[in-house]
Protein backbone atom coordinates (compact mmCIF):
# COMPACT_ATOMS: atom_id res chain seq x y z
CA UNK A 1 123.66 -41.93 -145.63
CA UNK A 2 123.70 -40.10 -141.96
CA UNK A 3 121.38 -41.06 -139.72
CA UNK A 4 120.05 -38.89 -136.65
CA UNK A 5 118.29 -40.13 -134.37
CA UNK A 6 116.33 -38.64 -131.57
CA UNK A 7 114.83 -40.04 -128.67
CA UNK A 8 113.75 -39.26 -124.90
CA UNK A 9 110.56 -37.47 -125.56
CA UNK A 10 107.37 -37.38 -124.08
CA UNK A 11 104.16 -36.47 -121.94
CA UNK A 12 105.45 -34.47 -119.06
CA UNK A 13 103.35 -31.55 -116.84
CA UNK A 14 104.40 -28.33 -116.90
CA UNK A 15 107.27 -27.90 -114.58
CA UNK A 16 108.60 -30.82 -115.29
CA UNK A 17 112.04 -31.71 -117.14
CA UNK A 18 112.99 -34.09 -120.24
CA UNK A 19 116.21 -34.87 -121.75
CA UNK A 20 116.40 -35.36 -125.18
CA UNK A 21 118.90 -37.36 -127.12
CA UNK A 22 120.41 -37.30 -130.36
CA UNK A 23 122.87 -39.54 -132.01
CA UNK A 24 125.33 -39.47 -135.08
CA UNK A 25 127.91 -40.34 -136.90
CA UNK A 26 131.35 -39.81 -135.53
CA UNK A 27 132.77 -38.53 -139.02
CA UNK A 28 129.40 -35.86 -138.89
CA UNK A 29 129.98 -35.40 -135.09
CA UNK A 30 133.24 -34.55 -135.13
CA UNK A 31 133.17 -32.02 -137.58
CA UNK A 32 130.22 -29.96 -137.55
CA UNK A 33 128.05 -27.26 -134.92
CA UNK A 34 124.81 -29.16 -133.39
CA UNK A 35 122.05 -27.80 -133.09
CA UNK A 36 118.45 -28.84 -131.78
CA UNK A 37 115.19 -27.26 -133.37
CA UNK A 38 111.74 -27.95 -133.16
CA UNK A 39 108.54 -27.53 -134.93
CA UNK A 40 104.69 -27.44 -134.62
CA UNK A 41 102.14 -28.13 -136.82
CA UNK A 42 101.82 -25.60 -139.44
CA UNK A 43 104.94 -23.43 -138.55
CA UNK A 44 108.48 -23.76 -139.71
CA UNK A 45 111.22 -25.33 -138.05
CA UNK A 46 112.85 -23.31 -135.42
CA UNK A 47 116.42 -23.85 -133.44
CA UNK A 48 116.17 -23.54 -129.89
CA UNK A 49 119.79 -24.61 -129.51
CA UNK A 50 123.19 -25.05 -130.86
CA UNK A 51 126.77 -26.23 -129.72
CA UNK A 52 129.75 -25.32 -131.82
CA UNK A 53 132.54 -28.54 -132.32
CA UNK A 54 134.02 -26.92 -129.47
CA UNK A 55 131.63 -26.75 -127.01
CA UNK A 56 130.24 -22.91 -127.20
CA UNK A 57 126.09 -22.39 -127.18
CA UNK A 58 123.72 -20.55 -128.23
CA UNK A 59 119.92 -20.55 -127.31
CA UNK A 60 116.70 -19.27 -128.58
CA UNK A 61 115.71 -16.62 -126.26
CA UNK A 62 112.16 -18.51 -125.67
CA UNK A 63 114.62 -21.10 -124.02
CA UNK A 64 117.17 -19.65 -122.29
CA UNK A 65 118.24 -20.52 -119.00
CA UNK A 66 115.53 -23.11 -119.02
CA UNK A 67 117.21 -25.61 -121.57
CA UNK A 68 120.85 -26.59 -121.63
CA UNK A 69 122.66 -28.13 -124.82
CA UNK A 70 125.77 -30.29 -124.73
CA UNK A 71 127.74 -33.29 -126.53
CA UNK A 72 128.94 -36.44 -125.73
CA UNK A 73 132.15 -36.65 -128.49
CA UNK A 74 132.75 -40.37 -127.35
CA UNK A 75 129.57 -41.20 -127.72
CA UNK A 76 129.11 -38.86 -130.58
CA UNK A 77 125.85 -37.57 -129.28
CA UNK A 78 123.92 -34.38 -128.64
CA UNK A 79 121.98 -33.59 -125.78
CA UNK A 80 119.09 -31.04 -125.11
CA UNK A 81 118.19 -31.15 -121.32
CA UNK A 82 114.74 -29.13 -120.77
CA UNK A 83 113.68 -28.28 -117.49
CA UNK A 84 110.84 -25.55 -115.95
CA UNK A 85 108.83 -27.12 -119.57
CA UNK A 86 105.71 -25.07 -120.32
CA UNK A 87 103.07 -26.29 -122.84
CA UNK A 88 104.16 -23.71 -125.18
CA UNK A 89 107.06 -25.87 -125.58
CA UNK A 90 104.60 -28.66 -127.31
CA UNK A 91 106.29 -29.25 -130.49
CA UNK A 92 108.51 -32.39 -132.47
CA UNK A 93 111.89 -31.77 -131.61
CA UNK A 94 114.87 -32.25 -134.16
CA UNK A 95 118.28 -32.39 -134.26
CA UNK A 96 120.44 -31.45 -137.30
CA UNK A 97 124.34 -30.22 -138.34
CA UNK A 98 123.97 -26.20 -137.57
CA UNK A 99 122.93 -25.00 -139.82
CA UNK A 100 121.32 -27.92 -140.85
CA UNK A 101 122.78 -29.63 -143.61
CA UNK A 102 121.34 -33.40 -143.29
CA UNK A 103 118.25 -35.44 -144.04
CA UNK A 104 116.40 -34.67 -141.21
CA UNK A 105 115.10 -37.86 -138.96
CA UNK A 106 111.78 -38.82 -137.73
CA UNK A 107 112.16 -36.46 -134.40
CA UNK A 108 110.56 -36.97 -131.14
CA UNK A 109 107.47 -35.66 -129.60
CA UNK A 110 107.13 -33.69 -126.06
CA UNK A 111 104.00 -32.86 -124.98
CA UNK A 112 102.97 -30.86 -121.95
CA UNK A 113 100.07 -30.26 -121.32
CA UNK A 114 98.50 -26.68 -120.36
């Protein structure tokens, strides 16, 4: 079974930055588009980012030119770096294959605050 597993969330002011994390399995990693997503309670799950196998992206409009995806292939990891936050981004955050095609893990929680 593939694992994901997200970390580097948290309570940060508006303004402020966070850098998410996301780790795989090489054999997923290597293969497949990323993508991050998030979700709040009582709305569906949205993407906010992906990153094609080969490094091109593609971002949510709400997000653009405030968050920036990339990949670690060594490390087989996925990274969602989110600066300028605002407390509409409040949500769990998620990564997944894109589109997503995995169990989906426990995610992580930013917060900021309005």
């Amino acid at each position: 079974q593939v694992q994901l597993v997200e970390s580097g969330g948290g309570l940060v002011q508006a303004g402020g930055s966070l850098r998410l994390s996301c780790a795989t399995s090489r054999s997923i990693f290597r293969i497949y588009n990323m993508g991050w997503y998030r979700q709040t309670p009582g709305k569906r799950r949205d993407m906010v980012a992906q990153i094609t196998s080969g490094g091109s992206t593609n971002y949510a409009d709400s997000v653009k030119g405030r968050f920036t995806i990339s990949r670690d292939n060594a490390k087989s990891t996925v990274y969602l770096q989110m600066n300028s936050l605002k407390p509409e981004d409040t949500a769990v955050y998620y990564c997944n294959t894109a589109p997503p095609l995995l169990d989906w893990g426990q995610g992580t929680q930013v917060t900021v605050p309005s």
